[in-house]
C-alpha atoms as a PDB file:
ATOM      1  CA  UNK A   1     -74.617-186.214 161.592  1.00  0.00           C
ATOM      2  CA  UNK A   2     -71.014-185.330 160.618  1.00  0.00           C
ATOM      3  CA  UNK A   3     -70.278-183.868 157.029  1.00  0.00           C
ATOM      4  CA  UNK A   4     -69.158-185.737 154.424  1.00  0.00           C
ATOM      5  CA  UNK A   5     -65.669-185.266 153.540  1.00  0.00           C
ATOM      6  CA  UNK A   6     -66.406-185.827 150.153  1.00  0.00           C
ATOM      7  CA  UNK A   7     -70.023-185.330 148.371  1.00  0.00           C
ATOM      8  CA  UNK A   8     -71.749-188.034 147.084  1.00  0.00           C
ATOM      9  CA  UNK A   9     -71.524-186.663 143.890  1.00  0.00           C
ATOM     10  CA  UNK A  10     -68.142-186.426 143.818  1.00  0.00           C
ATOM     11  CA  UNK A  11     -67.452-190.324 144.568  1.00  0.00           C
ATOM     12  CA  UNK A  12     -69.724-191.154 141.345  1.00  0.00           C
ATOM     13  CA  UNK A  13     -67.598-188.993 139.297  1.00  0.00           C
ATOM     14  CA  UNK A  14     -64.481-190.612 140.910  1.00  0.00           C
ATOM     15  CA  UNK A  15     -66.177-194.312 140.297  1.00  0.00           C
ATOM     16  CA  UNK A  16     -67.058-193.170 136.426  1.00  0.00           C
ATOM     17  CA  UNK A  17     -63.989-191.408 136.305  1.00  0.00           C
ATOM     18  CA  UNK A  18     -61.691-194.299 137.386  1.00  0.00           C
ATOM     19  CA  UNK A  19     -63.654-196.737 135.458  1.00  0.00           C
ATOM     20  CA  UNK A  20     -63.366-194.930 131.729  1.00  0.00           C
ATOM     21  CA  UNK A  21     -60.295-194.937 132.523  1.00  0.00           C
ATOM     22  CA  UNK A  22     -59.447-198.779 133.424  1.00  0.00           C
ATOM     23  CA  UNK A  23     -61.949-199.391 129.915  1.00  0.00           C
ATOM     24  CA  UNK A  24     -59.952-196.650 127.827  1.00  0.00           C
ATOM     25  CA  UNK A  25     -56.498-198.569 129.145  1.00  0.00           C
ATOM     26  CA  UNK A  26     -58.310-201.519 127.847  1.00  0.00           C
ATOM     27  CA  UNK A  27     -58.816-200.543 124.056  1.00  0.00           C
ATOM     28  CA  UNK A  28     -55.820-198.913 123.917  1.00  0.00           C
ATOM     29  CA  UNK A  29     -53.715-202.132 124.709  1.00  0.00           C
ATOM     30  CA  UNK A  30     -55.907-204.109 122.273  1.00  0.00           C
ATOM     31  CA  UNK A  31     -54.739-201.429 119.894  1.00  0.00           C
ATOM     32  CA  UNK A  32     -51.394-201.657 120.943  1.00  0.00           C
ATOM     33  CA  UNK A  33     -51.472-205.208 120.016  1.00  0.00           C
ATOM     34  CA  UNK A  34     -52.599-205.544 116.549  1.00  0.00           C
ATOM     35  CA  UNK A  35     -50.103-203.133 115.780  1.00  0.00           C
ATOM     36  CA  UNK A  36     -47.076-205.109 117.012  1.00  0.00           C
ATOM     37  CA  UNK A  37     -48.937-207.913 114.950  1.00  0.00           C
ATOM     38  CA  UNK A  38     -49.417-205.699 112.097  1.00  0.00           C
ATOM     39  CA  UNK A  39     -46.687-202.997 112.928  1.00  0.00           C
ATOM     40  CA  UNK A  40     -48.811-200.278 110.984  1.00  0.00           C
ATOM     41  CA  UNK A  41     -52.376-198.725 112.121  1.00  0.00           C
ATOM     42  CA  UNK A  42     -54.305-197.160 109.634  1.00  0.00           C
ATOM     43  CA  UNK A  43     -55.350-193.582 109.727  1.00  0.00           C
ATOM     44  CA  UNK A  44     -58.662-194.090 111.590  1.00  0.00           C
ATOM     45  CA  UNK A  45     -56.925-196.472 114.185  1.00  0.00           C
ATOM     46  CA  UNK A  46     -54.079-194.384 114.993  1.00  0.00           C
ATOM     47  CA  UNK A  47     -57.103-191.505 115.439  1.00  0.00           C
ATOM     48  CA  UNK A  48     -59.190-193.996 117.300  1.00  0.00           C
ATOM     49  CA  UNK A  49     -55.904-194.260 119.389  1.00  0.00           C
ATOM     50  CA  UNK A  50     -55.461-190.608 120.235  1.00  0.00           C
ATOM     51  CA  UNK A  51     -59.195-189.873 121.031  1.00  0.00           C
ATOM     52  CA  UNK A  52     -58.786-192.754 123.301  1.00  0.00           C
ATOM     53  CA  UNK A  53     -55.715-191.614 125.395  1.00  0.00           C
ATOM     54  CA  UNK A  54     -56.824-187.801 125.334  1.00  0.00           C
ATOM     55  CA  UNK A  55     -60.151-188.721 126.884  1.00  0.00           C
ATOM     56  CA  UNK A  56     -58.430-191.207 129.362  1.00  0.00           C
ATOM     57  CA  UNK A  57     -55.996-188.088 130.130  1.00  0.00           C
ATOM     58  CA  UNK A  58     -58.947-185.998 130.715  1.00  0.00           C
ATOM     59  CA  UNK A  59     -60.849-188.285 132.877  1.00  0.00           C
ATOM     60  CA  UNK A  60     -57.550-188.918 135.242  1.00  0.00           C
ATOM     61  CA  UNK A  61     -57.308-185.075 135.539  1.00  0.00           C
ATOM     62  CA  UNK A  62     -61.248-184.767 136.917  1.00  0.00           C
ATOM     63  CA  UNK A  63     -60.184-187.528 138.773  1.00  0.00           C
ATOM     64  CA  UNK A  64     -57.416-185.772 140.429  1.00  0.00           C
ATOM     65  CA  UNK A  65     -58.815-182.622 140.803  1.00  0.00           C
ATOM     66  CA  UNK A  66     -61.951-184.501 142.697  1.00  0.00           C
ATOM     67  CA  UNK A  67     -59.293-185.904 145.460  1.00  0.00           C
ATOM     68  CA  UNK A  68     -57.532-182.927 145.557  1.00  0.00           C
ATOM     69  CA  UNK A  69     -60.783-181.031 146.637  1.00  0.00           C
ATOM     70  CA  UNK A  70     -61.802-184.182 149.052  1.00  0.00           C
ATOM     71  CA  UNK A  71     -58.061-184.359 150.524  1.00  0.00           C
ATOM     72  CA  UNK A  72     -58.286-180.471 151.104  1.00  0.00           C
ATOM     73  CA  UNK A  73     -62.026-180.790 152.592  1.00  0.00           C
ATOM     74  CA  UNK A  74     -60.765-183.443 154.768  1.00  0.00           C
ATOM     75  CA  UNK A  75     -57.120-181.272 155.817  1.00  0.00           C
ATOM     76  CA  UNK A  76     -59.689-178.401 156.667  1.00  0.00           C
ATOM     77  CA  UNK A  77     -61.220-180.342 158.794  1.00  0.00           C
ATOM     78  CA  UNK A  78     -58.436-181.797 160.482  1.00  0.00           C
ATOM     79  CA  UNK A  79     -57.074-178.745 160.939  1.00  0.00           C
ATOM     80  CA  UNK A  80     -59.985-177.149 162.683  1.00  0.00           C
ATOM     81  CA  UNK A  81     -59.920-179.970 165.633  1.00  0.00           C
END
């Protein structure tokens, strides 16, 4: 059986990952909206806010760093045919 390009493990993260993301996205529009109806946050929104896009920033760096690993796995690979 041929080796997996990428580890199972490593599609999970990219599944959890991608969808923390999409749900982070989410909030932060909902946000986004009762501000333009409001046009102020309070404090512990506009905090709320900023937790929310740092840990969508994080996940879509794991998420990148994941492919990056799977797209070198898969050029090492390539290149040793």
């Amino acid at each position: 059986m041929a080796e997996p390009v990428i580890e199972r493990e490593e599609v999970v993260a990219l599944l959890f990952n991608v969808s923390d993301i999409v749900a982070a996205l989410s909030r932060i529009e909902r946000c986004s909206r009762r501000m333009m109806a409001r046009k102020r946050l309070t404090e512990a929104e506009r905090a709320a806010l900023r937790a929310e896009r740092e840990r969508m920033l994080a996940n879509a760096a794991r998420t990148r760093e994941l492919a990056e690993r799977a797209q070198a796995k898969l050029d090492a690979k390539t290149s040793q045919r």
